[in-house]
Protein backbone atom coordinates (compact mmCIF):
# COMPACT_ATOMS: atom_id res chain seq x y z
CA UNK A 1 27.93 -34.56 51.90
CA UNK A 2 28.50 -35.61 48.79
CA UNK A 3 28.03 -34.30 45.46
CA UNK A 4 27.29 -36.22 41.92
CA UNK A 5 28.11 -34.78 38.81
CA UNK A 6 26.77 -36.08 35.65
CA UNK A 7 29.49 -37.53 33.40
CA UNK A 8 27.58 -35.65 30.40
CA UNK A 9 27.98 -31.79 31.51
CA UNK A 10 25.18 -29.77 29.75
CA UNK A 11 22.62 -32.63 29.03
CA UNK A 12 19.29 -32.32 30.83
CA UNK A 13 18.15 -34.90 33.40
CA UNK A 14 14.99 -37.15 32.31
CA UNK A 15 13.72 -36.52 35.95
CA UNK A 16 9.51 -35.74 36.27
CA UNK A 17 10.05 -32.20 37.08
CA UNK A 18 12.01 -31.43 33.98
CA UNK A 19 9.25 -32.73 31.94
CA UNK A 20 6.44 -31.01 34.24
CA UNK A 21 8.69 -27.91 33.56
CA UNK A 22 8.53 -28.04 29.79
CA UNK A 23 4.45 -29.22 29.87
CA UNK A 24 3.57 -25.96 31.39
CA UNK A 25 5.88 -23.88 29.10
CA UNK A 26 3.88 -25.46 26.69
CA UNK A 27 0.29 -24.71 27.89
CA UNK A 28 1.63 -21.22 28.99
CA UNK A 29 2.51 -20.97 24.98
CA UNK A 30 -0.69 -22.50 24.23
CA UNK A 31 -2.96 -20.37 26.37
CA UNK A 32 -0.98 -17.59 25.16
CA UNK A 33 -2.29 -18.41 21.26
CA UNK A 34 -5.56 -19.11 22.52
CA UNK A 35 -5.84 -15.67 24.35
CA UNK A 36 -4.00 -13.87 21.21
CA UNK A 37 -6.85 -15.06 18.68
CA UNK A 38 -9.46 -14.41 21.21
CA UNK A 39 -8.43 -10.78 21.49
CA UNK A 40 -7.42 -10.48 17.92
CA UNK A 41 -11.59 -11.12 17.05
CA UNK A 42 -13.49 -9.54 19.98
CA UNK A 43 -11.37 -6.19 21.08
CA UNK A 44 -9.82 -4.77 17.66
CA UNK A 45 -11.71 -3.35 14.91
CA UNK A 46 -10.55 -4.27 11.51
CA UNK A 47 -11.56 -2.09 8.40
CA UNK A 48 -14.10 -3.20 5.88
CA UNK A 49 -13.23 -5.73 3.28
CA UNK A 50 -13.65 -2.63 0.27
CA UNK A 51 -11.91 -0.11 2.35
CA UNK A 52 -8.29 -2.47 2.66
CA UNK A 53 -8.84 -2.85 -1.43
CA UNK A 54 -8.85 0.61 -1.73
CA UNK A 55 -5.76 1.24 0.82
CA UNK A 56 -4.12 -1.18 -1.42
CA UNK A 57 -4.49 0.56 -5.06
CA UNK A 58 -3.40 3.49 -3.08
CA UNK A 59 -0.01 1.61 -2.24
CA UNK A 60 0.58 0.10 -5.29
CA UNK A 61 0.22 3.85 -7.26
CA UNK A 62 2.28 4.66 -5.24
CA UNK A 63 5.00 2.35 -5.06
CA UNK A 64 4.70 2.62 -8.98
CA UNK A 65 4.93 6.50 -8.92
CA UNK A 66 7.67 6.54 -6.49
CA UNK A 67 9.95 4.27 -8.27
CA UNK A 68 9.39 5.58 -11.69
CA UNK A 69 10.64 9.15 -9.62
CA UNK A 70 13.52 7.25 -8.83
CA UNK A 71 14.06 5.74 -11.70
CA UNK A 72 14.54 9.13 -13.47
CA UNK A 73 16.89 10.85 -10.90
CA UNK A 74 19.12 7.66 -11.09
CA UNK A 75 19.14 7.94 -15.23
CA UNK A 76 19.74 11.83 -14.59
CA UNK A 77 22.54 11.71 -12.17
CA UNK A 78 23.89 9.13 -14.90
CA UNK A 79 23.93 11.01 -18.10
CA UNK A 80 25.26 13.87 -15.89
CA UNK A 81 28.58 11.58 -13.85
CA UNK A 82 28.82 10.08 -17.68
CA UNK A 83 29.16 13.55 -18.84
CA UNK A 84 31.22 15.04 -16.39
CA UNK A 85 33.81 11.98 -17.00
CA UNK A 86 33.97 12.65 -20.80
CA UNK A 87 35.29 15.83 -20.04
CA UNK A 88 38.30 14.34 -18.20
C-alpha cells in the first residue's frame, strides 16, 4: 500500500467531509445561540426595570465613597513617608 502525502503539510483538504465537518460546527454554534436566548427569556427572572436603577445609585455611592476613603489614606501615608524622609 501506498501512502500520499500532501506537498503542503498542515493545509486542510477541500474534500466534502471537511466542509460537512465545519457546516455542523456551525449549526451546533448556531443552535447553541438559539437555545442560549431562548433560556435567557423563559427560565431566568430578571429584576424590575426601577429595582436595577436603584442597585445602580447604590454602586456608584459607593464606588464614590470608597475611593474618596482611599484617596485620603494614600494623601495620609504621604504627608507621613514625606515626613519621615525630612527627618533623614
Amino acid at each position: 500500500m501506498v501512502e500520499h502525502w500532501s506537498p503542503k503539510p498542515g493545509v486542510g483538504s477541500s474534500s466534502l467531509s471537511t466542509r460537512a465537518n465545519f457546516l455542523e460546527t456551525m449549526n451546533n454554534f448556531i443552535q447553541y445561540i438559539k437555545d442560549s436566548f431562548e433560556e435567557l427569556n423563559t427560565n431566568m427572572t430578571w429584576i424590575s426595570r426601577e429595582e436595577a436603577q436603584k442597585s445602580t445609585v447604590v454602586v456608584a455611592v459607593f464606588t464614590i465613597i470608597f475611593a474618596l476613603a482611599v484617596a485620603v489614606i494614600d494623601k495620609v501615608f504621604q504627608t507621613g513617608l514625606d515626613n519621615f524622609f525630612k527627618l533623614f
